[in-house]
Protein backbone atom coordinates (compact mmCIF):
# COMPACT_ATOMS: atom_id res chain seq x y z
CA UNK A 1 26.02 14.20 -11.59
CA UNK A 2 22.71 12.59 -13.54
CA UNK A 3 24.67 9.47 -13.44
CA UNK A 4 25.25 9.39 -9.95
CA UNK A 5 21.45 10.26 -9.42
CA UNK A 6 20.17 8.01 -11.89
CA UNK A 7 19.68 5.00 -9.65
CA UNK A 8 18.25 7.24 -6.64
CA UNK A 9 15.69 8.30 -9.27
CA UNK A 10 14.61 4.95 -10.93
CA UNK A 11 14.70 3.14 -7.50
CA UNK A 12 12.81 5.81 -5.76
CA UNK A 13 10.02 6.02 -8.96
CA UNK A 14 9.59 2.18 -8.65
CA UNK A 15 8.73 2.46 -4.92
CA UNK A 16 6.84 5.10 -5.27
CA UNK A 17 4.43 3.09 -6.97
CA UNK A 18 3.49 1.10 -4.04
CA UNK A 19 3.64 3.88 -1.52
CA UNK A 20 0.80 5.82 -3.28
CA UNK A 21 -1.44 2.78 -3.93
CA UNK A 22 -0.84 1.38 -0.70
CA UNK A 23 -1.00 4.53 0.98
CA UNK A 24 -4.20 5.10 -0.62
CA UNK A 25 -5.63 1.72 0.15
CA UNK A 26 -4.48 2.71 3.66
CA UNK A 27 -6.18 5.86 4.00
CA UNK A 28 -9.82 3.98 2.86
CA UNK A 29 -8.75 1.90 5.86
CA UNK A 30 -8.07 4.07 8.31
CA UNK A 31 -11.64 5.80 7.68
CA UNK A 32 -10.11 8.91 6.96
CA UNK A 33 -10.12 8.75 3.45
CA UNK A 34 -8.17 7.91 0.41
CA UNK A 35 -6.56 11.56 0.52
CA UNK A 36 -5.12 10.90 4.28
CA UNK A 37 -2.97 8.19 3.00
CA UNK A 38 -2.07 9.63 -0.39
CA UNK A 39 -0.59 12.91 2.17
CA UNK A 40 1.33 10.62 4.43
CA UNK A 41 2.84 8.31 1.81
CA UNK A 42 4.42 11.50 0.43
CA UNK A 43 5.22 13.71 3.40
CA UNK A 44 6.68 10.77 5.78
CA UNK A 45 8.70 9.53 3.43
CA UNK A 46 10.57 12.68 2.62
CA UNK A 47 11.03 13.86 6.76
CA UNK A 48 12.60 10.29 7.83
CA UNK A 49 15.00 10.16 4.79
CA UNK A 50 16.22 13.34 5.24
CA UNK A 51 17.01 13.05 9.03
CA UNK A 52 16.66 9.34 9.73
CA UNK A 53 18.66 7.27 11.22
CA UNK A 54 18.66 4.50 8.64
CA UNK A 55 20.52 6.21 5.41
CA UNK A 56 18.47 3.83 2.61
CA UNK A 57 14.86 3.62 3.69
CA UNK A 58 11.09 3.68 2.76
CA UNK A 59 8.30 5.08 5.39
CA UNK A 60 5.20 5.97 4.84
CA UNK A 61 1.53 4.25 5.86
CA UNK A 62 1.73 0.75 6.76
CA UNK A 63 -0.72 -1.99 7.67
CA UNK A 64 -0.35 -2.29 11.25
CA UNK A 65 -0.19 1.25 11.91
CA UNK A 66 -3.32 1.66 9.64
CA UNK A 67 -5.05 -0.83 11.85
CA UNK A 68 -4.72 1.32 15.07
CA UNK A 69 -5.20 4.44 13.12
CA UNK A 70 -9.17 2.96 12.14
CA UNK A 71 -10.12 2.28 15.63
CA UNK A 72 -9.02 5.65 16.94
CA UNK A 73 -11.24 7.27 14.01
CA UNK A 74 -14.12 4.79 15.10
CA UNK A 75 -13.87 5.70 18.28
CA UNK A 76 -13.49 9.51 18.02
CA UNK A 77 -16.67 9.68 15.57
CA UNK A 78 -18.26 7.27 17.83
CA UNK A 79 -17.43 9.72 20.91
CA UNK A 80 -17.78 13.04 19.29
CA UNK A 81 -21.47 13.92 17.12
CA UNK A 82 -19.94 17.07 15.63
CA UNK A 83 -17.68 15.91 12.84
CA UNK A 84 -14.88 19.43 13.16
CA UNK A 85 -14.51 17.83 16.90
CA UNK A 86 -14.02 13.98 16.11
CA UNK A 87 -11.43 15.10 13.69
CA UNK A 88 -10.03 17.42 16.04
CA UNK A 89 -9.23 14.51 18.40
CA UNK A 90 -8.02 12.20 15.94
CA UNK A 91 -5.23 15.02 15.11
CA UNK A 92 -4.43 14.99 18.86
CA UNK A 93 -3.93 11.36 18.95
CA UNK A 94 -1.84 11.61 15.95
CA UNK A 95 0.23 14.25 17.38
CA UNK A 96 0.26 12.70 20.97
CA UNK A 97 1.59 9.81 18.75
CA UNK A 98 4.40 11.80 17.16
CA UNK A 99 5.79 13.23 20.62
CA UNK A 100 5.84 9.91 22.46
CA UNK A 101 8.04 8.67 19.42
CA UNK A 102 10.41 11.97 19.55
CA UNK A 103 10.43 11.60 23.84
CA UNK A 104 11.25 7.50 22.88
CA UNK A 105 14.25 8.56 20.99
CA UNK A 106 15.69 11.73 22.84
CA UNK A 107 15.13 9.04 26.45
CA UNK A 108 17.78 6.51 24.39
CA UNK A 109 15.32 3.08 24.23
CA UNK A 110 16.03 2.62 21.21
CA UNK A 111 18.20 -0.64 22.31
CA UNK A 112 15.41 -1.92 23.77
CA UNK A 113 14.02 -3.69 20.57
CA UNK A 114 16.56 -6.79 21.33
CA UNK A 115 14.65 -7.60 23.97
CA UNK A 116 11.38 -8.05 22.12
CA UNK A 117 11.11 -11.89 21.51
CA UNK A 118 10.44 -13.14 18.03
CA UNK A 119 7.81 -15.44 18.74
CA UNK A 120 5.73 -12.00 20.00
CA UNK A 121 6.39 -10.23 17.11
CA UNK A 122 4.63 -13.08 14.84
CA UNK A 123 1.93 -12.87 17.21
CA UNK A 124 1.61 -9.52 16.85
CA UNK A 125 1.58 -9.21 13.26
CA UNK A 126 -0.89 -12.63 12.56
CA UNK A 127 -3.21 -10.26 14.51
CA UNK A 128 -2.93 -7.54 13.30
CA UNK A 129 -3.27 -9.48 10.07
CA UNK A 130 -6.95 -10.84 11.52
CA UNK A 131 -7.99 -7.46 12.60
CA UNK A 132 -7.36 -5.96 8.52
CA UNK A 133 -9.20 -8.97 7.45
CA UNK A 134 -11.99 -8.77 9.70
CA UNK A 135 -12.76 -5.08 9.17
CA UNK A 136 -12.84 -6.17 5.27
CA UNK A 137 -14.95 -9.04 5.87
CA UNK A 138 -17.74 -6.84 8.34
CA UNK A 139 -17.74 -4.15 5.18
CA UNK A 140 -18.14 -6.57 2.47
CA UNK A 141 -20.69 -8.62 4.50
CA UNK A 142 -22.71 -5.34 5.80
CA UNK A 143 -22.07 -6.59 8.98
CA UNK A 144 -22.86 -3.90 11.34
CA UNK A 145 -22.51 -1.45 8.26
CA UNK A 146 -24.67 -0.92 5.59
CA UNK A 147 -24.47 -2.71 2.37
CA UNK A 148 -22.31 -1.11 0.16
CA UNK A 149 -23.79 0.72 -2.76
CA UNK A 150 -24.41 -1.48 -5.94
CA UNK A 151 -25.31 -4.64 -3.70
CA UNK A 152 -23.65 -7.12 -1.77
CA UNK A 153 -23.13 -9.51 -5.08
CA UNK A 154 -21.11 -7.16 -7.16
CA UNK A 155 -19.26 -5.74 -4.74
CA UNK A 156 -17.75 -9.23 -3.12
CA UNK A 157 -17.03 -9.94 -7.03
CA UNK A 158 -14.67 -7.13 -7.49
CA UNK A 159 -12.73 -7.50 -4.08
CA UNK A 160 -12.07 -11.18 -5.46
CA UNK A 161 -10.89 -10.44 -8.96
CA UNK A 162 -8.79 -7.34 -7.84
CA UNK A 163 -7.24 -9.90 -4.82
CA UNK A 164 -6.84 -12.65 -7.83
CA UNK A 165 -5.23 -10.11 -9.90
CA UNK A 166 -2.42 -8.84 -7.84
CA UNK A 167 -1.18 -12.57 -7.77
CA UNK A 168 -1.66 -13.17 -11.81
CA UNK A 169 -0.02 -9.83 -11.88
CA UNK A 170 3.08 -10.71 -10.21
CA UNK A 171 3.12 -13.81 -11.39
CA UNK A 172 3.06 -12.88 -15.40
CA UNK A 173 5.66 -10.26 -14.84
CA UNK A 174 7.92 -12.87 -13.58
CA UNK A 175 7.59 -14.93 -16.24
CA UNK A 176 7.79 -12.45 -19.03
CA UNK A 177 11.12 -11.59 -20.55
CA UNK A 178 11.51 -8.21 -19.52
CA UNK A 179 14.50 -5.62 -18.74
CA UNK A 180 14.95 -6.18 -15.23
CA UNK A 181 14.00 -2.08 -15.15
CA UNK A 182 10.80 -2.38 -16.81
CA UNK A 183 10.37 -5.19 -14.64
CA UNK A 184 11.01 -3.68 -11.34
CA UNK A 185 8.40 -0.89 -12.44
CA UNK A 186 4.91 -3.11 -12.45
CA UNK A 187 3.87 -3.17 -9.46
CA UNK A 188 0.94 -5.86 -9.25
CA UNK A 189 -1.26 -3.99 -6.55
CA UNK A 190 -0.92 -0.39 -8.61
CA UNK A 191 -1.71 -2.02 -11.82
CA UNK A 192 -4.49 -3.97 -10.33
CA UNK A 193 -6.23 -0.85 -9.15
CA UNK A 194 -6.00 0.56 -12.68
CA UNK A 195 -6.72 -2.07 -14.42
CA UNK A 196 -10.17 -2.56 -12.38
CA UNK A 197 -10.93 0.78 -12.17
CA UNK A 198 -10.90 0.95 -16.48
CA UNK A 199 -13.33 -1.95 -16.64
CA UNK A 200 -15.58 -0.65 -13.95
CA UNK A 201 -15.26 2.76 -16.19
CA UNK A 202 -15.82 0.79 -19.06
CA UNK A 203 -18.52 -1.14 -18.23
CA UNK A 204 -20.93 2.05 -15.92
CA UNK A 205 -20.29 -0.12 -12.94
CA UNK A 206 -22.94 1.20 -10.75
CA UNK A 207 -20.84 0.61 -7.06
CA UNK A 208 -19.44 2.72 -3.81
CA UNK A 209 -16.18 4.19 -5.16
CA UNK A 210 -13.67 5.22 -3.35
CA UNK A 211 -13.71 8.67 -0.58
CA UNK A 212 -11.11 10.64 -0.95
CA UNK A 213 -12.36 12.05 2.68
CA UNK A 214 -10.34 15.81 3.50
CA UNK A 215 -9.70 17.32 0.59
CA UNK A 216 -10.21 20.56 -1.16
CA UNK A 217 -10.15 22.18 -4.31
CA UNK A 218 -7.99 24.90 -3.62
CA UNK A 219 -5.03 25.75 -1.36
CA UNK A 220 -7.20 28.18 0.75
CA UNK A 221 -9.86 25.50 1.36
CA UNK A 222 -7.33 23.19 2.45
CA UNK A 223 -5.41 25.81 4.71
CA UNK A 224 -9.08 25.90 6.05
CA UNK A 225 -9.58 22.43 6.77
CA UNK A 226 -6.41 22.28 8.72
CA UNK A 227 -7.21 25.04 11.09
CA UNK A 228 -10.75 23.20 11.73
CA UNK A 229 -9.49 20.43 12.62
CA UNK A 230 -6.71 21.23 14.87
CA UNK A 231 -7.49 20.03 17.90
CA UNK A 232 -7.54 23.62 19.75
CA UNK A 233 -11.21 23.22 21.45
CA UNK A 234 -10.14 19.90 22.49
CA UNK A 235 -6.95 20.33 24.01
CA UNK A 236 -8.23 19.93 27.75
CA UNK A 237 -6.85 17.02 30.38
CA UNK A 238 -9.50 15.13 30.03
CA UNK A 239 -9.37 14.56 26.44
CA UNK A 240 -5.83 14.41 26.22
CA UNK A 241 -6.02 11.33 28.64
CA UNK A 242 -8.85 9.66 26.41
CA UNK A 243 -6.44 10.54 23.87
CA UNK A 244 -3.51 8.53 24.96
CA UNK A 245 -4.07 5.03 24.85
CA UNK A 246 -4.24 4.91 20.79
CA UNK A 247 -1.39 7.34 21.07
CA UNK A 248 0.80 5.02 22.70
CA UNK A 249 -0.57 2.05 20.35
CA UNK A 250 0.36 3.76 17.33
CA UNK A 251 3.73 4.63 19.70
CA UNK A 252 4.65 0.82 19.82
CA UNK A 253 3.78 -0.06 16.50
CA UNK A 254 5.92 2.81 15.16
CA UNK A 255 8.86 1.84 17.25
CA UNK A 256 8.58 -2.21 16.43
CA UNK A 257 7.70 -1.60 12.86
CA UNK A 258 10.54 0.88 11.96
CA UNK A 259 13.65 -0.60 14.54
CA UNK A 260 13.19 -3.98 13.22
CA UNK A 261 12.95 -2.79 9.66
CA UNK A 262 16.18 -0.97 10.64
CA UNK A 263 17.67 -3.83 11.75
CA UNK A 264 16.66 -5.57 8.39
CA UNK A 265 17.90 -2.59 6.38
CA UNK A 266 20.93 -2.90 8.43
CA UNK A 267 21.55 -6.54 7.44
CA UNK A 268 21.41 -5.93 4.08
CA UNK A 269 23.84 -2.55 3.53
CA UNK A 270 26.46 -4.21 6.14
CA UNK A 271 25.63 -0.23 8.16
CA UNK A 272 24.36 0.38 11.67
CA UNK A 273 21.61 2.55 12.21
CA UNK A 274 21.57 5.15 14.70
CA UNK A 275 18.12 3.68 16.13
CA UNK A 276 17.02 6.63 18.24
CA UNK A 277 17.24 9.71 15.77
CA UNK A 278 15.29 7.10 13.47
CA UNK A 279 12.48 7.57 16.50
CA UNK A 280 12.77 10.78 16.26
CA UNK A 281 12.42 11.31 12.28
CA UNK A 282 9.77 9.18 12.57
CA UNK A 283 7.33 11.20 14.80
CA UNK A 284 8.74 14.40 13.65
CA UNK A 285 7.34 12.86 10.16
CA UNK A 286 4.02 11.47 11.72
CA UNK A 287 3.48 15.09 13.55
CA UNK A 288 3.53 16.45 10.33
CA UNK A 289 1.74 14.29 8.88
CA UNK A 290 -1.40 14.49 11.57
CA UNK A 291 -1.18 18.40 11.30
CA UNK A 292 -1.75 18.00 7.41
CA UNK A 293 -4.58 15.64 8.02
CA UNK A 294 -2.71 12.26 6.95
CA UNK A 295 -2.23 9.32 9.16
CA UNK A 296 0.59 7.81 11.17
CA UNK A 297 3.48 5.60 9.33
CA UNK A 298 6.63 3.75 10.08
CA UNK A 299 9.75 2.20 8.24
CA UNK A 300 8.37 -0.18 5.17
CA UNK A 301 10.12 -2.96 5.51
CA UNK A 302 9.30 -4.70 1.76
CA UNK A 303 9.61 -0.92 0.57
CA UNK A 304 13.03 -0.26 2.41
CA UNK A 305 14.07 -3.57 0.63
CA UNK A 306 12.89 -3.18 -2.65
CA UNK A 307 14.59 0.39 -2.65
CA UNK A 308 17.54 -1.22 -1.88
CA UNK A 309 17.24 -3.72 -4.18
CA UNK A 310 16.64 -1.71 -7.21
CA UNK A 311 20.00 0.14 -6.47
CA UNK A 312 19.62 3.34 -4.08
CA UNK A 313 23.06 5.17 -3.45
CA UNK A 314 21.74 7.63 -1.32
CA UNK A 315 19.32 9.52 1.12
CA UNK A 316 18.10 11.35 -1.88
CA UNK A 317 16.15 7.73 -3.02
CA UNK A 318 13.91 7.89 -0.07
CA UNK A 319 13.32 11.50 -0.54
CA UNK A 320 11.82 10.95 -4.40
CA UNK A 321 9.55 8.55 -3.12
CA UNK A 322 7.75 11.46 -1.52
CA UNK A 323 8.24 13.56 -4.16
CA UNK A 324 6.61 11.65 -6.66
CA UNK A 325 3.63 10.74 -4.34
CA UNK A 326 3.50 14.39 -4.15
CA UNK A 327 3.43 14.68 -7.98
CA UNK A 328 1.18 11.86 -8.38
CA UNK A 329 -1.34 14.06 -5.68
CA UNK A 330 -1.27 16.53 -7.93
CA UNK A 331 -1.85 15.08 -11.07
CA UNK A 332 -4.39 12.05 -10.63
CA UNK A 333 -6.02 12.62 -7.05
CA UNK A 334 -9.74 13.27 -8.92
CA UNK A 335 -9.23 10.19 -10.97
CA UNK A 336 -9.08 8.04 -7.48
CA UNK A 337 -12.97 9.26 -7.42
CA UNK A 338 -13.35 6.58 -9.75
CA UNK A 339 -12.18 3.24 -8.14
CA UNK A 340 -14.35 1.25 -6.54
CA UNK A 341 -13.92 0.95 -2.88
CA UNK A 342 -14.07 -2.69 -3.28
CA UNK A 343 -11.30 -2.56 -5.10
CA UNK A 344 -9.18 -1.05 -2.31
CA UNK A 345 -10.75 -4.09 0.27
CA UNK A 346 -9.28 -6.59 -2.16
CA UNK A 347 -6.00 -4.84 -1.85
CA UNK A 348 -6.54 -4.83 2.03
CA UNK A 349 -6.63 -8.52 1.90
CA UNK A 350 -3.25 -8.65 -0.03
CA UNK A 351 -1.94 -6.46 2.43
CA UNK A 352 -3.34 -8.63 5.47
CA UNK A 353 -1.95 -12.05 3.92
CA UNK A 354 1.92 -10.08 3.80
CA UNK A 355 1.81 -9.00 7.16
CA UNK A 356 0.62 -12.10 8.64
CA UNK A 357 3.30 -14.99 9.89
CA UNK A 358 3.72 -17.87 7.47
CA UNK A 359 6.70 -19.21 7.48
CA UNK A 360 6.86 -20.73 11.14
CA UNK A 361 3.57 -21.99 10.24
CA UNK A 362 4.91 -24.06 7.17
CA UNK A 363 7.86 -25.11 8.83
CA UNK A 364 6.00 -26.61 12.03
CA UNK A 365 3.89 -28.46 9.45
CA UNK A 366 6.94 -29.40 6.88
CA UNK A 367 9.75 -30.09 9.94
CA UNK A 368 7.15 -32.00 12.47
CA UNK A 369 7.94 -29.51 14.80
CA UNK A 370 4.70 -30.75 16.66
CA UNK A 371 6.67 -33.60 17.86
CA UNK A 372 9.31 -30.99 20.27
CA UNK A 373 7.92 -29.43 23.47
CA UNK A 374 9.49 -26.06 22.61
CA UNK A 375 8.32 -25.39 19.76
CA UNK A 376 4.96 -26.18 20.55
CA UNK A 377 5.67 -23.75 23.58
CA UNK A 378 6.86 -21.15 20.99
CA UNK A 379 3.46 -21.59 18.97
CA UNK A 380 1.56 -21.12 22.37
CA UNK A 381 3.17 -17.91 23.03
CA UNK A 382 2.96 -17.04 19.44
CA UNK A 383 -0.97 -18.07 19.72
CA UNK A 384 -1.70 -16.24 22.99
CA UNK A 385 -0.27 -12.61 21.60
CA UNK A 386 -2.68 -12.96 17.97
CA UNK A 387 -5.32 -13.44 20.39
CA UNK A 388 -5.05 -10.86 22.94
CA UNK A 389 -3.76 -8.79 19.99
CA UNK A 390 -7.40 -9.12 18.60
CA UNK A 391 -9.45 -9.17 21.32
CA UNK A 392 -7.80 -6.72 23.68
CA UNK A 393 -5.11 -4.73 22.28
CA UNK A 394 -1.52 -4.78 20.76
CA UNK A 395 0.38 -3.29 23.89
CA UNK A 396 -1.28 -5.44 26.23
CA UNK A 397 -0.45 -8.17 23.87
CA UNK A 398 3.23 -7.23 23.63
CA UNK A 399 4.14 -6.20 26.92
CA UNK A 400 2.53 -9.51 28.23
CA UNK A 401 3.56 -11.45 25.69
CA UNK A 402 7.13 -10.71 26.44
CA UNK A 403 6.24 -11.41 29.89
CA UNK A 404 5.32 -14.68 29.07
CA UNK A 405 7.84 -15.78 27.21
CA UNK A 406 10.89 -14.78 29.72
CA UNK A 407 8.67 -16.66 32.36
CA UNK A 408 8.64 -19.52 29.99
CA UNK A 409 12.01 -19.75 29.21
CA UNK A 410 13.24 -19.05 32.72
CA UNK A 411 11.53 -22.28 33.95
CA UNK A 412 11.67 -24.67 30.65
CA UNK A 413 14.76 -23.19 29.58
CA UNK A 414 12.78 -22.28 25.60
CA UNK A 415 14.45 -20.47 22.95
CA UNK A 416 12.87 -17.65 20.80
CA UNK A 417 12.11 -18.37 17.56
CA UNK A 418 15.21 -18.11 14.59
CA UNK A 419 14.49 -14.88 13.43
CA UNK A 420 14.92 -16.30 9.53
CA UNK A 421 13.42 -19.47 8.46
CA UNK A 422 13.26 -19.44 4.72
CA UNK A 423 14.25 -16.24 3.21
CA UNK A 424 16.83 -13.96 4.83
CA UNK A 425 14.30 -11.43 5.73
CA UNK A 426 11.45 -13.72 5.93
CA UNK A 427 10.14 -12.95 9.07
CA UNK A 428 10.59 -9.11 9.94
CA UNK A 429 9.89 -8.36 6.11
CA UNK A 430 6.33 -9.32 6.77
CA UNK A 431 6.19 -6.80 9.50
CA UNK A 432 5.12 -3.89 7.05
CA UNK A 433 3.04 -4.75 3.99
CA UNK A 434 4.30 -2.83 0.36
């Protein structure tokens, strides 16, 4: 029986590395604090790999949906001066979220991701790559915020050394002749945050650290904290419409995120995943996790392949991951008190650069694709959805997008862009960063 378990447990310990950094580094993000993301990377995972519809998968926070998830707590502090009722509407946006995801999969349109054109999915994600590195760039330049404690100077040095080191990380472990289990257990963005948070220790680094934002020291005070902030007072028409635009943002992204990660998962078992009770997992999961105070997730796609990867047999990998994010809560949540939050912003910039589009980049450059009329007509739709992604919104950007390109390729007869270039998950991997 341990035998049989034994690669479910190793696989889902070495993702569960990433999840709770990254879901950490996520919750900072999302403005809801380190705890949020900590709470979702262990409950989602653990609710969609029980009753997914993709058997071998990792869920949790991810960068896009993190994205969304700090302009709707912007907006709701921005809206509401009493803090119990901003946080009361961000839970109804995050529940809002979770029903439009169950109604999405119970109403079958699940199929519907094959009609979503590549080219508008690298648009998508190259903005929603500019919009993570933008919100770093405003913080570390005290543009529009204040300058983070410690001083500009220090601060920008840290998120540059902890970006540096993820690479150097990765890089050395590749390099080093290691058991391909110890290997698969160094995770460069996890040891990166340790690694700076001991030498800011070390050397009485006077800078902003990290806010864990809703937590509590006991069980009661929590229980406490989730009553507060359910959105009872707020539950009135007129919120609940102000309510769902970001819900049916974080909708989209949670149904392009986790149905092409699907399909990647998919490619890679030789299965077929039911895609509409994965909807339904997944804002079952994200219900829960708004109720406990976290924020929204999706399917992982570099997760949900490194799980794979590292040998998972079973639904009972994807449930560990949880469970040792839930462990890891428990045991070292007052020692994330210590990082430095710029140490979390150079992480955000790691996460930005894998989510954004590279590859069709590199090969217009490398093949001289500027010299054929349809691929420059697949950069210009690719273009035109990272802009309208950034300066307007993502479902305006998709649902126009698409538009655009059927419109284009009715009249100049275009293709979409090969959904592989270089690697054979090259281009929906970079869809979820982690």
């Amino acid at each position: 029986m341990l035998r049989r378990l034994l690669p479910d447990i190793t696989s889902g310990l070495t993702v569960s590395f990433a999840a709770i950094s990254l879901g950490a580094a996520f919750g900072v993000m999302s403005g809801r604090g380190a705890f949020a993301g900590m709470i979702s990377a262990a409950i989602i995972p653990i609710i969609t790999s029980l009753f997914g519809g993709t058997r071998l998968q990792a869920s949790g926070p991810t960068a896009p949906m993190t994205a969304v998830s700090a302009l709707t707590v912007a907006f709701a502090y921005d809206q509401f001066p009493v803090k119990e009722l901003a946080e009361q509407f961000i839970t109804l946006v995050f529940i809002l979220n979770a029903g439009l995801l169950m109604v999405a999969g119970l109403a079958r349109i699940g199929r519907f991701i094959a009609l979503i054109p590549n080219v508008v999915i690298l648009g998508f994600m190259n903005g929603i790559a500019v919009l993570i590195w933008f919100d770093q760039f405003k913080r570390a330049f005290a543009i529009n915020k204040p300058v983070m404690a410690g001083g500009m100077g220090i601060n920008l040095l840290l998120v540059i050394i902890t970006f540096a080191l993820i690479f150097g990380i990765i890089w050395l472990t590749k390099r080093v002749a290691l058991r391909p289990i110890l290997r698969s257990l160094i995770s460069g963005v996890l040891f990166s945050i340790l690694i700076m948070t001991v030498v800011s220790v070390v050397f009485n680094l006077q800078v902003e650290k990290v806010q864990l934002g809703a937590t509590a020291a006991t069980l009661h005070e929590f229980l406490n904290t989730l009553t507060n902030y359910f959105p009872a007072e707020i539950l009135q028409p007129k919120y609940i419409f102000m309510a769902l635009p970001f819900a049916l943002e974080l909708a989209l992204l949670a149904y392009l995120d986790s149905l092409l990660t699907a399909l990647v998962v998919d490619r890679l078992t030789k299965e077929k995943s039911n895609l509409n009770r994965e909807l339904v997992a997944q804002g079952i999961a994200n219900g829960a996790a708004g109720l406990l105070q976290g924020i929204p997730g999706a399917q992982a796609t570099i997760r949900s392949v490194l799980l794979i990867k590292e040998g998972a047999q079973s639904r009972v990998a994807g449930v560990l991951i949880g469970v040792f994010a839930l462990l890891s809560i428990i045991a070292f949540k007052d020692y994330l008190a210590l990082v430095p939050a710029a140490v979390f912003m150079g992480v955000l910039l790691k996460a930005g650069l894998d989510v954004s589009d590279k590859e069709f980049i590199k090969s217009y450059i490398s093949n001289r694709w500027y010299q054929s009329a349809q691929r420059n007509m697949q950069l210009g739709i690719i273009a035109y959805t990272t802009l309208v992604t950034v300066l307007i919104d993502l479902n305006v950007a998709v649902i126009s997008g698409t538009l655009l390109f059927y419109i284009v390729k009715y009249f100049w007869k275009i293709s979409d862009a090969e959904p592989t270039l270089e690697e054979p998950v090259a281009q929906h991997s970079k869809l979820v960063t982690g």
